[in-house]
N, C-alpha and C. Protein backbone atom coordinates (compact mmCIF):
# COMPACT_ATOMS: atom_id res chain seq x y z
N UNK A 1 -60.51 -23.27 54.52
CA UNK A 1 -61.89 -23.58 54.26
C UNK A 1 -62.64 -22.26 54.07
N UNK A 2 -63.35 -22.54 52.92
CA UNK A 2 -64.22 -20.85 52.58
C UNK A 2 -65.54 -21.01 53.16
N UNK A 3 -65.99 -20.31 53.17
CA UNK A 3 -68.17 -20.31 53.62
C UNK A 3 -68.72 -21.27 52.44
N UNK A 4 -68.52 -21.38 51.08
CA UNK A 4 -69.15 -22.07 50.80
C UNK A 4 -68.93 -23.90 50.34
N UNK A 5 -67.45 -23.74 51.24
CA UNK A 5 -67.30 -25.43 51.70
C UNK A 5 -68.47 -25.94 52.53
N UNK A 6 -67.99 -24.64 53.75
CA UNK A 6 -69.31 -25.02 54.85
C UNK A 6 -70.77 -24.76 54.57
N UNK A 7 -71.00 -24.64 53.49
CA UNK A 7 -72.53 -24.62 53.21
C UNK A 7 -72.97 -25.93 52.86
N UNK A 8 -71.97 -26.25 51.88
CA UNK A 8 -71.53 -27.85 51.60
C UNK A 8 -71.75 -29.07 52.85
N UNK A 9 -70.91 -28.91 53.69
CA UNK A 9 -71.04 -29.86 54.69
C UNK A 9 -71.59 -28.75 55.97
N UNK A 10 -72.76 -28.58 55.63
CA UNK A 10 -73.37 -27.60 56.52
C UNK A 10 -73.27 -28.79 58.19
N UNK A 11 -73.88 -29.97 58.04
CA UNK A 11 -74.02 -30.94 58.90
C UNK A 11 -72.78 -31.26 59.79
N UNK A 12 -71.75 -31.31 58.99
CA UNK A 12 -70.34 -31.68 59.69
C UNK A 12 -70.27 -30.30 60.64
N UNK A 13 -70.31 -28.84 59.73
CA UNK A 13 -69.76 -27.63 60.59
C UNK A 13 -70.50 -27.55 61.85
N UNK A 14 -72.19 -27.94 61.52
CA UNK A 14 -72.63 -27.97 62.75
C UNK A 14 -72.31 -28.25 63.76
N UNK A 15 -71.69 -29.65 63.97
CA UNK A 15 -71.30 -30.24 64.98
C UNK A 15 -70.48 -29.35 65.47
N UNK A 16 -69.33 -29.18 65.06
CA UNK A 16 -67.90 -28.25 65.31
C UNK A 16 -68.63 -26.89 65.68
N UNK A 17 -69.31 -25.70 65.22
CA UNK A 17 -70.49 -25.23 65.73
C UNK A 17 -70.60 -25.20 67.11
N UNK A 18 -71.33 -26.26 67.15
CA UNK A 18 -71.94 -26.99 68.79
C UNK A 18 -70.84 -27.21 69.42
N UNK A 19 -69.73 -27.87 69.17
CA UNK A 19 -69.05 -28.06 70.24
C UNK A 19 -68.61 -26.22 70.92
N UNK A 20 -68.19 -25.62 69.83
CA UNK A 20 -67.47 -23.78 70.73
C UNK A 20 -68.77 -23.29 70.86
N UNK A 21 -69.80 -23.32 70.18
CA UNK A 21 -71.04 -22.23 71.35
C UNK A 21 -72.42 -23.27 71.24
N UNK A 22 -71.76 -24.11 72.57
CA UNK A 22 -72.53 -25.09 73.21
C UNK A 22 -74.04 -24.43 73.47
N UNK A 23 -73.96 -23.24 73.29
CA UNK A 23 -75.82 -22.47 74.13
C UNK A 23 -76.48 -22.81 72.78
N UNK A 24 -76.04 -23.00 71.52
CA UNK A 24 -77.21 -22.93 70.19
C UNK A 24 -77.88 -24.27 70.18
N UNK A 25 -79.20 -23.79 70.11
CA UNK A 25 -79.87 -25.07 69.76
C UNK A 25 -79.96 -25.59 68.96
N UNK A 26 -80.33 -26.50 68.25
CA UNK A 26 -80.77 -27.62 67.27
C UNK A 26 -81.52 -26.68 66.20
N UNK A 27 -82.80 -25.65 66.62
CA UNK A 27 -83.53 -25.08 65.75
C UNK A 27 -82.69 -23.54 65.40
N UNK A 28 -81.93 -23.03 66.08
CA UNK A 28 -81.08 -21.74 65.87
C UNK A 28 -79.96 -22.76 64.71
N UNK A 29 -79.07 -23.38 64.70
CA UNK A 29 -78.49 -23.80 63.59
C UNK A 29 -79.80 -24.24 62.22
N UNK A 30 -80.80 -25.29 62.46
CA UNK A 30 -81.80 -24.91 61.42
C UNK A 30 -81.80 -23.45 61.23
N UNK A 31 -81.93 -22.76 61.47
CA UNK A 31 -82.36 -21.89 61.39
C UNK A 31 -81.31 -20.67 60.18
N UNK A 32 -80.03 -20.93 60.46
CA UNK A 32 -79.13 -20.26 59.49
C UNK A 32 -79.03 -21.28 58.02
N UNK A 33 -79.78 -22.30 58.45
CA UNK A 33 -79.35 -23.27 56.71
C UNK A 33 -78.26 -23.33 56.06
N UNK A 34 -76.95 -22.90 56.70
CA UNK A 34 -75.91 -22.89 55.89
C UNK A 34 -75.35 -21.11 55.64
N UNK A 35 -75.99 -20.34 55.67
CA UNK A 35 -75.99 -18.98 55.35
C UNK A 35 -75.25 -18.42 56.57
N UNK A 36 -74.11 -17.54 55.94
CA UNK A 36 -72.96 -17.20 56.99
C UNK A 36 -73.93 -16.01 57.93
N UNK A 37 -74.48 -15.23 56.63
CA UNK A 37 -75.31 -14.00 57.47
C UNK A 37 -76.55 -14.61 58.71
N UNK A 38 -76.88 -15.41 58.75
CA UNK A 38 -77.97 -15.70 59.17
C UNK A 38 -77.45 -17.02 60.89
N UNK A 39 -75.95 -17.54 60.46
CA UNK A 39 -75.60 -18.28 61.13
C UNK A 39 -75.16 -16.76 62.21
N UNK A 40 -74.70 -15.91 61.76
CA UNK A 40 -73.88 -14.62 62.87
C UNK A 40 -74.65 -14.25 63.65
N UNK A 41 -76.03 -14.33 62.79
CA UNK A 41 -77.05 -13.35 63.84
C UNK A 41 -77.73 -14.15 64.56
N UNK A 42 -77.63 -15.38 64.61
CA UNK A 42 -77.87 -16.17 65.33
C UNK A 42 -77.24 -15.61 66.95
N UNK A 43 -75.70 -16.39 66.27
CA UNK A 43 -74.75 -15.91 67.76
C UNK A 43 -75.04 -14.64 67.82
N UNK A 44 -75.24 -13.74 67.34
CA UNK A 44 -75.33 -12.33 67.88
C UNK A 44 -77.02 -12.27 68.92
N UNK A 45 -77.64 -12.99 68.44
CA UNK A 45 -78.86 -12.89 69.39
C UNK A 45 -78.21 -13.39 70.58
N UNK A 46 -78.13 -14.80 70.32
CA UNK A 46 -77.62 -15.83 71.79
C UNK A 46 -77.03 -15.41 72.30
N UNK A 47 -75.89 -14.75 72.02
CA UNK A 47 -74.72 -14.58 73.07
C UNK A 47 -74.34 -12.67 73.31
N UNK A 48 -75.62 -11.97 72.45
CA UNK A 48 -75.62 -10.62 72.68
C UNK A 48 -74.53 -10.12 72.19
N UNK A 49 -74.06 -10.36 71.24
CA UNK A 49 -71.91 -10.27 70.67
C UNK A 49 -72.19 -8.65 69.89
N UNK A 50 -71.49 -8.18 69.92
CA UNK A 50 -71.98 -6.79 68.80
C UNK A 50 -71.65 -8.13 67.10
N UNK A 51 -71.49 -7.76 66.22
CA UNK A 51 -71.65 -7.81 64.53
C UNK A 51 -70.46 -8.02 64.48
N UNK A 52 -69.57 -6.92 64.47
CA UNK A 52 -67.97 -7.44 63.95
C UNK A 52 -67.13 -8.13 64.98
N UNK A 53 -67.52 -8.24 66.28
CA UNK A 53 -66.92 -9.32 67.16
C UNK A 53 -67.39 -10.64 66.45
N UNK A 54 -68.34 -11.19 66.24
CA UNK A 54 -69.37 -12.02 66.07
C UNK A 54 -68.32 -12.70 64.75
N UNK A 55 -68.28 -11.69 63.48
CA UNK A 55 -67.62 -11.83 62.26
C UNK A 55 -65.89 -12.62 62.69
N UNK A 56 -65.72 -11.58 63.51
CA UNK A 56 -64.34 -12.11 63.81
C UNK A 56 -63.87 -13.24 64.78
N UNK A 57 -64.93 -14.14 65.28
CA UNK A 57 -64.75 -15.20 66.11
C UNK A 57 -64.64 -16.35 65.01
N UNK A 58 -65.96 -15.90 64.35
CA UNK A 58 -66.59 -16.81 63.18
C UNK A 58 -65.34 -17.16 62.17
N UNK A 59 -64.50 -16.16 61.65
CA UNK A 59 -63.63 -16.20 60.93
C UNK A 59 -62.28 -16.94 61.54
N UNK A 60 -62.10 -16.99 62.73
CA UNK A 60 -61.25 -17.56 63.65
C UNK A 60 -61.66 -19.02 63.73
N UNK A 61 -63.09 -18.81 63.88
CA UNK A 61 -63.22 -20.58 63.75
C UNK A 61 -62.99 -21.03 62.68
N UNK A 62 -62.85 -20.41 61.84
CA UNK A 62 -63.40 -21.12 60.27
C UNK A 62 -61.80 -21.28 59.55
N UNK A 63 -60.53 -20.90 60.18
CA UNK A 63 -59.15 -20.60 60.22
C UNK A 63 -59.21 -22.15 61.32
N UNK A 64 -59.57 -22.34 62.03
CA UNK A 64 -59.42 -23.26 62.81
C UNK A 64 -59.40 -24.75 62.30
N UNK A 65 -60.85 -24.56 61.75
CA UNK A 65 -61.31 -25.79 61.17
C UNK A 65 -60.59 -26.49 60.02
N UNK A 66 -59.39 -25.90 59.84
CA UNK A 66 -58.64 -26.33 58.16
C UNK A 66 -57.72 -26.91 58.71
């Protein structure tokens, strides 16, 4: 699955999302709209992650999800 599957079913990833970083809210996922850059810095606020940890969880999930 590439980033712009999940931009596609932005709604489905959410969920999956929510279930591994249960702390994001409802308005922090609004808040990335689908946009990989904007979904990272999300978790990088919430969970204080440096950038390329952040990249490389994200990419692990997204290896997951297929």
């Amino acid at each position: 699955m590439n980033w712009d599957q999940i931009e596609g079913n932005w709604k489905q990833f959410v969920g999956a999302a929510r279930a591994k970083w249960g702390e994001l809210t409802d308005d922090e996922l609004q808040q990335a709209k689908g946009s990989r850059e904007k979904f990272e810095g999300v978790l990088q606020e919430r969970y204080g992650t440096a950038k390329e940890k952040v990249r490389e969880e994200v990419d692990d999930f997204i290896r997951r999800l297929q």
